[in-house]
N, C-alpha and C. Protein backbone atom coordinates (compact mmCIF):
# COMPACT_ATOMS: atom_id res chain seq x y z
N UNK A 1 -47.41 87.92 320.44
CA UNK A 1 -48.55 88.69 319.94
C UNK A 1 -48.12 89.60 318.81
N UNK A 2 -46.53 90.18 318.86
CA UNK A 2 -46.22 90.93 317.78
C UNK A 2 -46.28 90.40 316.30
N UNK A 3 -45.82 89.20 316.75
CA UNK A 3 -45.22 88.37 315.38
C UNK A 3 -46.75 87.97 314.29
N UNK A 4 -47.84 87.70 315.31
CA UNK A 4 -48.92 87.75 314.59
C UNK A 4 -49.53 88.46 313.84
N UNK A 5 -49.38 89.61 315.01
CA UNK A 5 -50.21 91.18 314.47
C UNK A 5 -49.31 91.71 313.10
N UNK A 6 -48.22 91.19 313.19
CA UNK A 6 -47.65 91.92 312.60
C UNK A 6 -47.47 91.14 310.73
N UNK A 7 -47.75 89.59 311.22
CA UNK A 7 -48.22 89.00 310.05
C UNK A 7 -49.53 89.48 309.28
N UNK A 8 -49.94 89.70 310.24
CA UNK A 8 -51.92 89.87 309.39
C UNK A 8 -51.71 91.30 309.03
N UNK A 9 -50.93 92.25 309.16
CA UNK A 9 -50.99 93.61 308.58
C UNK A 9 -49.95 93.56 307.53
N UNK A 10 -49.45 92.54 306.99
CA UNK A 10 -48.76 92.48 306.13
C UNK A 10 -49.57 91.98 305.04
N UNK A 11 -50.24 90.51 305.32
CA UNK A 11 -51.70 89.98 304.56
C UNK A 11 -52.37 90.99 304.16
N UNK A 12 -52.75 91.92 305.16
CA UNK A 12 -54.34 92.76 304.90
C UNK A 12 -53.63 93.78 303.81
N UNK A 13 -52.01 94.38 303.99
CA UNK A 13 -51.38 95.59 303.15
C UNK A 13 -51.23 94.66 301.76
N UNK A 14 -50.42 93.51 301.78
CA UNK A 14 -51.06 92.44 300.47
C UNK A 14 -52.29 92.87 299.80
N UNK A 15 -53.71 92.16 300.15
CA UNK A 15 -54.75 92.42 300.09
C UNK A 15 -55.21 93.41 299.15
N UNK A 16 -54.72 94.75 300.02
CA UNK A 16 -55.20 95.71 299.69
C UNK A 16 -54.57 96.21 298.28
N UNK A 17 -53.41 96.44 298.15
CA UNK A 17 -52.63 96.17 296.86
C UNK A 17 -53.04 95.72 296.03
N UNK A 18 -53.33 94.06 295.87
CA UNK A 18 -53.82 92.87 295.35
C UNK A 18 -55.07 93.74 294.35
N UNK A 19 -55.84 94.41 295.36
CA UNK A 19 -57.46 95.14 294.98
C UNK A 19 -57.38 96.16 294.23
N UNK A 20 -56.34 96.83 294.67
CA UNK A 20 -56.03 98.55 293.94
C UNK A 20 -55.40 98.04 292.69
N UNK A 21 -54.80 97.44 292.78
CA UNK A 21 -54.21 96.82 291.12
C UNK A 21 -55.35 96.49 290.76
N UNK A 22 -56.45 95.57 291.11
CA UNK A 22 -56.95 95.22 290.10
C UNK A 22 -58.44 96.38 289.79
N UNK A 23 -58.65 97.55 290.49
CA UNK A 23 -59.35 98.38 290.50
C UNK A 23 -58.72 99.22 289.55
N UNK A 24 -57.26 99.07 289.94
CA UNK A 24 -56.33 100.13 288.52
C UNK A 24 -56.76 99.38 287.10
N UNK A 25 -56.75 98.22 286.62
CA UNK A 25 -56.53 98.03 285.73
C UNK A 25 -58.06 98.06 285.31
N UNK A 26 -59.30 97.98 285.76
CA UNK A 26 -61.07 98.17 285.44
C UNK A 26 -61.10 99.49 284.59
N UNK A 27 -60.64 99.91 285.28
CA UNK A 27 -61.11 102.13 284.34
C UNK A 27 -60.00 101.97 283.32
N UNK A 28 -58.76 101.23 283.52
CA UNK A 28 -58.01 101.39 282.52
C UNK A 28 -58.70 100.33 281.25
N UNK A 29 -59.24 99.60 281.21
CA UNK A 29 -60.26 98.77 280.00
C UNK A 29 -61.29 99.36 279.71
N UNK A 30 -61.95 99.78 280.70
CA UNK A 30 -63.16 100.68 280.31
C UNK A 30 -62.98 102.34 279.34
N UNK A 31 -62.26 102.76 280.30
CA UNK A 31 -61.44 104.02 279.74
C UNK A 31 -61.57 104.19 278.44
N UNK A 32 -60.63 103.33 277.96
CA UNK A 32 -59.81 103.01 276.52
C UNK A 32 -61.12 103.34 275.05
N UNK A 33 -62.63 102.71 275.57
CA UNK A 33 -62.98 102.70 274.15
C UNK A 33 -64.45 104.14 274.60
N UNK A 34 -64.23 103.93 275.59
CA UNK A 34 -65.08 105.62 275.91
C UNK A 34 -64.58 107.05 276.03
N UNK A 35 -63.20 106.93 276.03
CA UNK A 35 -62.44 107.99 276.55
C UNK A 35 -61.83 108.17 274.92
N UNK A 36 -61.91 107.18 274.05
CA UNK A 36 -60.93 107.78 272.60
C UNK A 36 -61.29 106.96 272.19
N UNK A 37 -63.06 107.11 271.60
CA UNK A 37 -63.26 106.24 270.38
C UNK A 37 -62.60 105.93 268.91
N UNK A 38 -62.03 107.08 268.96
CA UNK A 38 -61.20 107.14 267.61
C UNK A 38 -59.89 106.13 267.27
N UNK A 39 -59.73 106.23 268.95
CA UNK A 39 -58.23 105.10 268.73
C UNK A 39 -58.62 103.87 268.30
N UNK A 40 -59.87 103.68 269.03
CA UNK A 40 -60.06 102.29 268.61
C UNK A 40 -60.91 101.79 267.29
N UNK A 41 -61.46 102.95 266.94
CA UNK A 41 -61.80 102.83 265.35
C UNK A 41 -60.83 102.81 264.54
N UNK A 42 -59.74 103.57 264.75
CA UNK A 42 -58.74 103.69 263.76
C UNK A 42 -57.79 102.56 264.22
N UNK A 43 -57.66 101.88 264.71
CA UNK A 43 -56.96 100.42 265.12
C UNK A 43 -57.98 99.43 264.52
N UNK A 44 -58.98 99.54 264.25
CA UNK A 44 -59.76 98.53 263.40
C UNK A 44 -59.72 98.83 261.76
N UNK A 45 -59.93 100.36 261.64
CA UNK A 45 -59.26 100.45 260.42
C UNK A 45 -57.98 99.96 259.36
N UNK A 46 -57.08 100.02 260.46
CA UNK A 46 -55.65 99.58 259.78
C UNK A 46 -55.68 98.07 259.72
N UNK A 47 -56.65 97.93 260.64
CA UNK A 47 -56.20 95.68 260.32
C UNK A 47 -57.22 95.45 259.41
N UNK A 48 -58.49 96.48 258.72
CA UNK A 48 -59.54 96.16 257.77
C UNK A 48 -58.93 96.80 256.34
N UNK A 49 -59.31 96.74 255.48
CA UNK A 49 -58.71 96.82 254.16
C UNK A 49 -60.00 98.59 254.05
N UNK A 50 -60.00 99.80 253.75
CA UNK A 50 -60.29 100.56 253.53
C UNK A 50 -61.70 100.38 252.75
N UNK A 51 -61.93 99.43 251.73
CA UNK A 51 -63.39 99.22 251.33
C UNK A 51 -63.90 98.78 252.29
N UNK A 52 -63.45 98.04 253.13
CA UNK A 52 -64.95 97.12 253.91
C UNK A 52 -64.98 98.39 255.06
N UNK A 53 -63.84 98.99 255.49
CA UNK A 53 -64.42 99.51 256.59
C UNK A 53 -65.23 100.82 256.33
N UNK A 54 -64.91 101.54 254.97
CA UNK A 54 -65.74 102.11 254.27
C UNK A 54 -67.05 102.13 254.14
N UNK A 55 -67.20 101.20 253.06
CA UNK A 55 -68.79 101.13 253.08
C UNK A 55 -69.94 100.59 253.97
N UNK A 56 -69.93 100.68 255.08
CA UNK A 56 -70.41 100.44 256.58
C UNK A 56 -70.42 101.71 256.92
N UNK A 57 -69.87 102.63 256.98
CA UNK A 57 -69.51 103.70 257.77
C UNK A 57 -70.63 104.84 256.81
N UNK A 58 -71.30 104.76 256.22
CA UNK A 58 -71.67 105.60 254.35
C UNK A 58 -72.93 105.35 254.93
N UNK A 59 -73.77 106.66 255.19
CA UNK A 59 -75.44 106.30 255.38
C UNK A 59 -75.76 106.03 254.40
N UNK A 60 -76.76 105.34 254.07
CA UNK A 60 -77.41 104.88 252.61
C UNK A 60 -78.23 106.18 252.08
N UNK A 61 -78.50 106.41 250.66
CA UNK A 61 -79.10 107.23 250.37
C UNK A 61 -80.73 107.33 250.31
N UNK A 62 -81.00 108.52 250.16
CA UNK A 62 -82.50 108.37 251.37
C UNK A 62 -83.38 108.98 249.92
N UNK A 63 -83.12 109.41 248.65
CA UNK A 63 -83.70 109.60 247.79
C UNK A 63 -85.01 108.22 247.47
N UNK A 64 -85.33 108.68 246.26
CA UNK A 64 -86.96 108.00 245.95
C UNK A 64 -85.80 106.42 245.31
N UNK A 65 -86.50 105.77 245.47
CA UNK A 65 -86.24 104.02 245.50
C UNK A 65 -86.12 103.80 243.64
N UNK A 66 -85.22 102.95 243.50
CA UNK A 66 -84.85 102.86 242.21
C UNK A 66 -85.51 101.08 242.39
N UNK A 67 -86.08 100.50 241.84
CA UNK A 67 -86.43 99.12 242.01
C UNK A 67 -86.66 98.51 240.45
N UNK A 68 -86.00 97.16 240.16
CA UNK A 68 -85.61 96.29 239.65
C UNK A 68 -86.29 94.93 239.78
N UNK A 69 -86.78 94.10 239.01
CA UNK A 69 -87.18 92.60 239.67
C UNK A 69 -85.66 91.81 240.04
N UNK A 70 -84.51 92.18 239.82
CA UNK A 70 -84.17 91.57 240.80
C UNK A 70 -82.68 92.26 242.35
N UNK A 71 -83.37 94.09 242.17
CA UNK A 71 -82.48 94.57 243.15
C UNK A 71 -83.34 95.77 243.19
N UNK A 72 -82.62 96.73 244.10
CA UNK A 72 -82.96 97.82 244.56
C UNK A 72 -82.46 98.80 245.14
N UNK A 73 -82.79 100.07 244.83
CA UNK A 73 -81.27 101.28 245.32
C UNK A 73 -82.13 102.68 245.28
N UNK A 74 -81.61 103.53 246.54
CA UNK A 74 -81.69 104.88 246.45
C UNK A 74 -80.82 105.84 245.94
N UNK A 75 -81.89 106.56 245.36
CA UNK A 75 -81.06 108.00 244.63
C UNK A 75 -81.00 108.99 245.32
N UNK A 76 -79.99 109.78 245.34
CA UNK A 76 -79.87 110.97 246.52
C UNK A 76 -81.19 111.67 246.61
N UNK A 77 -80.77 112.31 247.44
CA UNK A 77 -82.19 112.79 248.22
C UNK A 77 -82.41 114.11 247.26
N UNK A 78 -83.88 114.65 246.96
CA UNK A 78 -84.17 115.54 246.12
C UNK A 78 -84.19 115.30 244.65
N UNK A 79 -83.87 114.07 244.56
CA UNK A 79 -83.35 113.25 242.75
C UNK A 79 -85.14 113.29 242.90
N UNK A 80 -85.85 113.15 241.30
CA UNK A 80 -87.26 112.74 241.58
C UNK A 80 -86.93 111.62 239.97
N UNK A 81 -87.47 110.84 240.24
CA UNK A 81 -87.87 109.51 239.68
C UNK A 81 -88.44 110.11 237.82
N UNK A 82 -87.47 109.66 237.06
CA UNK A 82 -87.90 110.19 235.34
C UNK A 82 -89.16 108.81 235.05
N UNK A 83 -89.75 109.58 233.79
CA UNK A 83 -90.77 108.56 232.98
C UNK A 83 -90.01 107.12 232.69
N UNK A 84 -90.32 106.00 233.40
CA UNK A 84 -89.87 104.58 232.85
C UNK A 84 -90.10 104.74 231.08
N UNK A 85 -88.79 104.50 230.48
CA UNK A 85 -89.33 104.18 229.22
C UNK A 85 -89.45 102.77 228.76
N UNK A 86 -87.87 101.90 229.41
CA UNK A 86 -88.19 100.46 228.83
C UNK A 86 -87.95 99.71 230.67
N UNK A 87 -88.75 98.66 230.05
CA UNK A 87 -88.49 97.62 231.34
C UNK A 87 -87.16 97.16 232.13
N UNK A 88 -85.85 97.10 231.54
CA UNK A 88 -85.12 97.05 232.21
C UNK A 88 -84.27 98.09 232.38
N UNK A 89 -84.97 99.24 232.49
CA UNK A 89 -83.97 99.93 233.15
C UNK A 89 -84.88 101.26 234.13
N UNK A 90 -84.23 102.07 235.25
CA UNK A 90 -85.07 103.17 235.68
C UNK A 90 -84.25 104.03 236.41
N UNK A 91 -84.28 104.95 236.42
CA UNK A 91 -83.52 106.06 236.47
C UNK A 91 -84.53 107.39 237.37
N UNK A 92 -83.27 108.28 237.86
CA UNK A 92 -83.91 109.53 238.84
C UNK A 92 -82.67 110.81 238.14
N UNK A 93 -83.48 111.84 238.70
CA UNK A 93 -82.78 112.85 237.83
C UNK A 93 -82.24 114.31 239.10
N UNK A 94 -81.76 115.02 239.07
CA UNK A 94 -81.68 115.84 240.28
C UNK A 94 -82.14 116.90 239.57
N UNK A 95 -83.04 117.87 240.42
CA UNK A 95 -83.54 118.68 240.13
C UNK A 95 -83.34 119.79 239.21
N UNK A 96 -82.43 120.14 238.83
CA UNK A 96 -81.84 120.94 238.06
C UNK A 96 -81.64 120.23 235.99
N UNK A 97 -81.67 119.11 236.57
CA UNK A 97 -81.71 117.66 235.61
C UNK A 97 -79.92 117.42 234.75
N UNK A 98 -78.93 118.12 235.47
CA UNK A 98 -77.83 117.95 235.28
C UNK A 98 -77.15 116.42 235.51
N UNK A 99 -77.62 116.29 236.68
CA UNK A 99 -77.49 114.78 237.26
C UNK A 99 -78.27 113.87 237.23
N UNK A 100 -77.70 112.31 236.99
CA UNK A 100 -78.90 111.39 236.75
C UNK A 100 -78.00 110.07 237.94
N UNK A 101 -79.06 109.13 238.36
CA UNK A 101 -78.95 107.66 238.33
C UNK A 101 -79.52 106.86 237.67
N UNK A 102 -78.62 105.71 237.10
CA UNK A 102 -79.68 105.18 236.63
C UNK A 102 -79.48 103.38 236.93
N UNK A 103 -80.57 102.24 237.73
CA UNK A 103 -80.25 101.35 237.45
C UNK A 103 -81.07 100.57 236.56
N UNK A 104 -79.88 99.32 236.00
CA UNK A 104 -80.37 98.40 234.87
C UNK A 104 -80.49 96.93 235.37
N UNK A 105 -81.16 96.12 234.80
CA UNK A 105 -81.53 94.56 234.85
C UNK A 105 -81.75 93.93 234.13
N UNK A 106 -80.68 93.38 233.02
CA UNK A 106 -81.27 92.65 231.50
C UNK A 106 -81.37 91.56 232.28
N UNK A 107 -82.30 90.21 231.59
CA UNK A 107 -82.58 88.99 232.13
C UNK A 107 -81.46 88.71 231.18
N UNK A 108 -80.98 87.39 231.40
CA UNK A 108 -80.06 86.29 230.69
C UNK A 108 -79.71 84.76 231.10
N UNK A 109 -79.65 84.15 230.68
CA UNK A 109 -79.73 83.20 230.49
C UNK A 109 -78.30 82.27 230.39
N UNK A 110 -77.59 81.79 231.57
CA UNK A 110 -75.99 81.59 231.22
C UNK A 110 -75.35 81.81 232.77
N UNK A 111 -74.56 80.72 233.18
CA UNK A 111 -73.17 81.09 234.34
C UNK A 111 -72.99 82.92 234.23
N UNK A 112 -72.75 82.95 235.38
CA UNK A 112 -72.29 83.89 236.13
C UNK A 112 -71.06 84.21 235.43
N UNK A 113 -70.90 85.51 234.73
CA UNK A 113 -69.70 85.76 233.97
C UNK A 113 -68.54 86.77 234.74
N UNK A 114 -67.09 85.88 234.31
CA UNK A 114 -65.89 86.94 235.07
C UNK A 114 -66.27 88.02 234.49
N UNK A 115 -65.81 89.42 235.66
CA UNK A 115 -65.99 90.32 235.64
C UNK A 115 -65.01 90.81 234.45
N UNK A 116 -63.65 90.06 234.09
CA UNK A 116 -62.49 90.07 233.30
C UNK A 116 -63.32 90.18 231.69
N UNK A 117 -63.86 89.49 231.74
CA UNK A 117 -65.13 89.35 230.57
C UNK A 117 -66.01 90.26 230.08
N UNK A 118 -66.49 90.67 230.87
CA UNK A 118 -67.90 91.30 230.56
C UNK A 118 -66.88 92.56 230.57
N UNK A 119 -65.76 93.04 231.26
CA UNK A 119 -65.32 93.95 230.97
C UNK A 119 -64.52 94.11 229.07
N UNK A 120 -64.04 93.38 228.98
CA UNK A 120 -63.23 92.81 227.60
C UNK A 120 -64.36 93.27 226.20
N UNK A 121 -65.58 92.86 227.05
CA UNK A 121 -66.71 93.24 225.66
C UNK A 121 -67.22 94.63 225.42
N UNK A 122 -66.83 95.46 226.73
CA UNK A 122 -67.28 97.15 226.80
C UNK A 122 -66.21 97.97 226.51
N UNK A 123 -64.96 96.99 226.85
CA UNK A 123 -63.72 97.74 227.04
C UNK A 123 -63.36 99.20 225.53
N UNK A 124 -63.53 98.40 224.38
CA UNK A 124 -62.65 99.42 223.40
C UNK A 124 -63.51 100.62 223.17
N UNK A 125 -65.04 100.59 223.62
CA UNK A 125 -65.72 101.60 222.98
C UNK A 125 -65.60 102.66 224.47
N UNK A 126 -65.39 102.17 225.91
CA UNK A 126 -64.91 103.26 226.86
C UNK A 126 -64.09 103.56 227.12
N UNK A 127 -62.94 102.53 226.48
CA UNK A 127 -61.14 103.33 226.41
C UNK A 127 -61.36 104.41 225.52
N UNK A 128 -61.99 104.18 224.65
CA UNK A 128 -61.80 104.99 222.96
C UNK A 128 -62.22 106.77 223.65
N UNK A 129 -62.90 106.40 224.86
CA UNK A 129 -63.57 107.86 225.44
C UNK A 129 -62.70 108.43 226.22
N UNK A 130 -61.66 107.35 226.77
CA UNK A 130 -60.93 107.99 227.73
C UNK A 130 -61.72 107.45 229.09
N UNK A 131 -62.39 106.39 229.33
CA UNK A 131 -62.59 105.87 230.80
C UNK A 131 -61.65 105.04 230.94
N UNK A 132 -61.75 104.91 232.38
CA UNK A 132 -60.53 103.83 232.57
C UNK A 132 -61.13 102.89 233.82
N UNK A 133 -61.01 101.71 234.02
CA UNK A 133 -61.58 101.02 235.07
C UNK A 133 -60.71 101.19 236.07
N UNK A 134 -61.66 100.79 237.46
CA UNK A 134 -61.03 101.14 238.37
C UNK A 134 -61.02 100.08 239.61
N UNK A 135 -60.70 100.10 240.71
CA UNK A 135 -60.68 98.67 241.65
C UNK A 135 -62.11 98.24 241.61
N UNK A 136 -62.18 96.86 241.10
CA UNK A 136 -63.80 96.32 241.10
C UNK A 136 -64.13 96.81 242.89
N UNK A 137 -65.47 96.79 243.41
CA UNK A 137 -66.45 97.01 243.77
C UNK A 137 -66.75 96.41 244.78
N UNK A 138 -67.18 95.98 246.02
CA UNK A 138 -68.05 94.92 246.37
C UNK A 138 -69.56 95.78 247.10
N UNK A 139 -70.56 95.16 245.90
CA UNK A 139 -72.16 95.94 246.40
C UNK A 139 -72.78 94.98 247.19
N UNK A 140 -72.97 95.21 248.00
CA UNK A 140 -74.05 94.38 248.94
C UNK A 140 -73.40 92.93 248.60
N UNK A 141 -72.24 92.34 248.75
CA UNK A 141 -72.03 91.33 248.83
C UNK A 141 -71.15 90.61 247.43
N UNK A 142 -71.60 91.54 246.76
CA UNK A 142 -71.39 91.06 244.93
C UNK A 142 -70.34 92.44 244.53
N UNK A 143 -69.08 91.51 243.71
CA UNK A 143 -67.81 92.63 242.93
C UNK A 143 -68.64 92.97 242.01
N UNK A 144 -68.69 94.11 241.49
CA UNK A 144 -69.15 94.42 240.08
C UNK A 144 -67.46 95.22 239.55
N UNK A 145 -67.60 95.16 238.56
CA UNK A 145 -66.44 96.23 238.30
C UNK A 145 -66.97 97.50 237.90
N UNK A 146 -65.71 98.44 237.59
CA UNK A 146 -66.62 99.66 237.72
C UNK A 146 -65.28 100.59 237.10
N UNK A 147 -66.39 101.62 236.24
CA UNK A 147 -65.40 102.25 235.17
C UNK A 147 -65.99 103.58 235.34
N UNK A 148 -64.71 104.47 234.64
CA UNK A 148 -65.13 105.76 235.07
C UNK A 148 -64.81 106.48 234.34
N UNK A 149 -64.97 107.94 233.53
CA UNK A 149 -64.41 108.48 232.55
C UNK A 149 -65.95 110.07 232.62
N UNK A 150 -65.29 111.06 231.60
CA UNK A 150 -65.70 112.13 231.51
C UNK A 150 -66.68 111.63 229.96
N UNK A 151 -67.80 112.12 230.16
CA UNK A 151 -68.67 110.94 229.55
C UNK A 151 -68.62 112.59 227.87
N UNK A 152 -68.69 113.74 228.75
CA UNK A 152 -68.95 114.77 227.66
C UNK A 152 -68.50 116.01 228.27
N UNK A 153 -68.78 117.00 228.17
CA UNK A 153 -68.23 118.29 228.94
C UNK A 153 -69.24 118.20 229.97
N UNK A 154 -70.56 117.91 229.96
CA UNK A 154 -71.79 117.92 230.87
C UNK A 154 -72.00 116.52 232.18
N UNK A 155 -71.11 115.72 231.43
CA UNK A 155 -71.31 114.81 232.87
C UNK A 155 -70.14 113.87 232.82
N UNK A 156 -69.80 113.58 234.52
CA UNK A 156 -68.51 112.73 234.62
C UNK A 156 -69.37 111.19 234.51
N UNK A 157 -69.29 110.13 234.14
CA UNK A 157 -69.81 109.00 234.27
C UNK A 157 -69.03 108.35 235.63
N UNK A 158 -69.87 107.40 236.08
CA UNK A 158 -69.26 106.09 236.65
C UNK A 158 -70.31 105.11 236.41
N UNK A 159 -69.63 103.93 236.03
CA UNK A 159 -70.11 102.46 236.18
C UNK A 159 -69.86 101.53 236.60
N UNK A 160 -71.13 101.09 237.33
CA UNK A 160 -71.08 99.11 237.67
C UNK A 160 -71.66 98.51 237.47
N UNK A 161 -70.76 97.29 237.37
CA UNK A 161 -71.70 96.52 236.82
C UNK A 161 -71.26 94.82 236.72
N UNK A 162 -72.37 93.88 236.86
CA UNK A 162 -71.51 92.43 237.50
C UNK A 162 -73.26 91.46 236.12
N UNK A 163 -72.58 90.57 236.09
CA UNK A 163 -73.46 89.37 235.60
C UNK A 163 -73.42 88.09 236.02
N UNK A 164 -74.76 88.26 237.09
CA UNK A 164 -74.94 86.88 238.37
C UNK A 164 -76.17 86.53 238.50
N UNK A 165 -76.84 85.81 238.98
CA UNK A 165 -77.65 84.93 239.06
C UNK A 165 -78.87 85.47 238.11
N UNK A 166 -78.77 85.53 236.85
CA UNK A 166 -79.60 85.79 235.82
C UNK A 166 -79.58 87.19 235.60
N UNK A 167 -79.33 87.82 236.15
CA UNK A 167 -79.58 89.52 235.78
C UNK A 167 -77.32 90.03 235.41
N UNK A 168 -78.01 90.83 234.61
CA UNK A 168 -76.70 91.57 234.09
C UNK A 168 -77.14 92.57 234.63
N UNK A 169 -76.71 93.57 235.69
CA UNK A 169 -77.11 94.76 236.74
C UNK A 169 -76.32 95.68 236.28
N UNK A 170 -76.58 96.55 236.35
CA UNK A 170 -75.68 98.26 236.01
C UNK A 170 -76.28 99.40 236.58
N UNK A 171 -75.30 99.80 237.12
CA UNK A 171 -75.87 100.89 238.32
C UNK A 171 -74.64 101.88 237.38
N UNK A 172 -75.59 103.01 237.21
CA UNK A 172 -74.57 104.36 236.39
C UNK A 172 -74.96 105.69 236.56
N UNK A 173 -74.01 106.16 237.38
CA UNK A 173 -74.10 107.79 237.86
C UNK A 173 -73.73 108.72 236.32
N UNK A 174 -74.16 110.08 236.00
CA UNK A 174 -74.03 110.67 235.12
C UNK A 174 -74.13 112.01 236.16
N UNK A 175 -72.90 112.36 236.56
CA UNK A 175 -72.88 113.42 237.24
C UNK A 175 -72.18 114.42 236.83
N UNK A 176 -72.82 115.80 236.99
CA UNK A 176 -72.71 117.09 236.57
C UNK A 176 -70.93 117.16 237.07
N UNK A 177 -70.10 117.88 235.89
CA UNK A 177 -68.72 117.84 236.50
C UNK A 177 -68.54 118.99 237.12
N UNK A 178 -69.13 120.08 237.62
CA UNK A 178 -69.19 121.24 237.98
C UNK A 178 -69.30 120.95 240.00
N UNK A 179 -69.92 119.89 239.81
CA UNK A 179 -70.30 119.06 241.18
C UNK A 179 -68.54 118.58 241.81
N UNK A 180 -68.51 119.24 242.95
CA UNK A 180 -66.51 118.76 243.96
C UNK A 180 -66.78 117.45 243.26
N UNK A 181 -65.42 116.85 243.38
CA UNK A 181 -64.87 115.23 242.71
C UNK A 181 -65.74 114.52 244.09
N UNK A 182 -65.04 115.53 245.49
CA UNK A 182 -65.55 114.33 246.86
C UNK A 182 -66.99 114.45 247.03
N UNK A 183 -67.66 115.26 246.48
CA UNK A 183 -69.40 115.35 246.64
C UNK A 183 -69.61 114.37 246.15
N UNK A 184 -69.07 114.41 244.72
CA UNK A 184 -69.58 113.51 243.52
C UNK A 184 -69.16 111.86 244.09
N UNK A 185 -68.16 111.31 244.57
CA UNK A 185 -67.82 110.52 245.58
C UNK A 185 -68.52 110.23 246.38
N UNK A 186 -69.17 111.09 247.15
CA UNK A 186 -70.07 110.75 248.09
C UNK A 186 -71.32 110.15 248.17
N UNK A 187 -71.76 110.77 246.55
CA UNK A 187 -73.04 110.89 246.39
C UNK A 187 -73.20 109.17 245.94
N UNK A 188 -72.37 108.97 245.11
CA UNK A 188 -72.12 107.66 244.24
C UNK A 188 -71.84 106.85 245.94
N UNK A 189 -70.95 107.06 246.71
CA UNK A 189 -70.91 105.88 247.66
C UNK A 189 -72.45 105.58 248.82
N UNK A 190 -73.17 106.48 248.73
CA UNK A 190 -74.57 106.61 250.10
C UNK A 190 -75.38 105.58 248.95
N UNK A 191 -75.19 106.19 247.57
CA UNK A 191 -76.28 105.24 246.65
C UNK A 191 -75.78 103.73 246.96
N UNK A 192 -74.70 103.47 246.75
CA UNK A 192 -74.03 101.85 246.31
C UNK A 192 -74.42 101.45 247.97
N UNK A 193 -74.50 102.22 248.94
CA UNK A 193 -74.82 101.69 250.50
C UNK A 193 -76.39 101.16 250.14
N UNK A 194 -77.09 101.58 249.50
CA UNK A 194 -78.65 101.63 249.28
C UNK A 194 -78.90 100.35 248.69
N UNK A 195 -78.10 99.85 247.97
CA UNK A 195 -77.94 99.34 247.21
C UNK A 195 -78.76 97.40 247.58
N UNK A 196 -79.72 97.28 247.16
CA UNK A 196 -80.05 95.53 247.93
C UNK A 196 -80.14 94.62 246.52
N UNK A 197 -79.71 93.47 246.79
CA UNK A 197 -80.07 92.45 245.59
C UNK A 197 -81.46 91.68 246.41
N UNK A 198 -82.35 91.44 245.75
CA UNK A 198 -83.97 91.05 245.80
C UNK A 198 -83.97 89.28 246.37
């Protein structure tokens, strides 16, 4: 009778083990992404390249709607919408009127041009200013490249800009330099989140 009893309390202390391990290891999976979201954002960070995990993370900007026949984008919030003067282009201004957005849409007619290109044809008249290009872009799906320079004492420029499926697009901040570098950063990345092709 010993030899039995004494088998099955060895089974059941098994068992029980068997359970607590695997009850240990439940809170320890669960744990992990409720207990330190950060670890595990920042472990997705390092295996994602800094743009993509970037611009996901960037609320879109909630200003008045910049619209294009063939895209569409918000201007920071409080920007109010200037007089359209010509058809392809429309622009918002910030209240003070220091700061502008502005996007563009020439029609054309022609392949989808390297960005290597279309840069080559702008290039000597925004070196000559002192812009300098910077890592192309990816907007809503599409590289534009994108250049940047102190446009005058009154505003820092940035530009983008890509030529694809008929439209030559240009999206161009003219921001007050008095405005932090990371505001001005900011402001330019919530817009490019806004950012939709039609």
């Amino acid at each position: 009778m010993s030899r039995p009893r004494a088998v099955v309390a060895i089974a059941v202390l098994g068992l029980t083990l068997a359970l607590a391990g695997c009850n240990d290891d439940d809170p320890g999976t669960k744990a992990d992404p409720t207990t330190s979201p950060s670890a595990s954002s920042s472990g997705d960070s390092t295996s994602a390249s800094p743009s993509d995990d970037a611009s996901p993370s960037v609320a879109p900007a909630t200003g008045p709607q910049l619209k294009m026949p063939n895209a569409t984008m918000n201007a920071p919030e409080g920007y109010k919408r200037t007089k359209k003067i010509v058809d392809f282009s429309v622009d918002a201004s910030s209240p003070d009127f220091t700061s502008s957005v502005t996007l563009m849409a020439l029609e054309y007619a022609g392949p989808t041009l390297p960005l290597d290109l279309m840069y080559d044809a702008v290039k000597d008249s925004y070196e000559k200013k002192g812009y300098k290009r910077l890592p192309d872009q990816e907007i809503d799906g599409v590289t534009f490249y994108h250049i940047s320079g102190k446009r005058d004492r009154y505003a820092v420029e940035d530009v983008f800009a890509v030529r694809d499926n008929g439209y030559e697009t240009t999206i161009r901040y003219a921001l007050d330099p008095k405005i932090p570098a990371a505001e001005r950063e900011q402001l330019i990345a919530e817009g490019l989140a806004s950012f939709k092709f039609s």
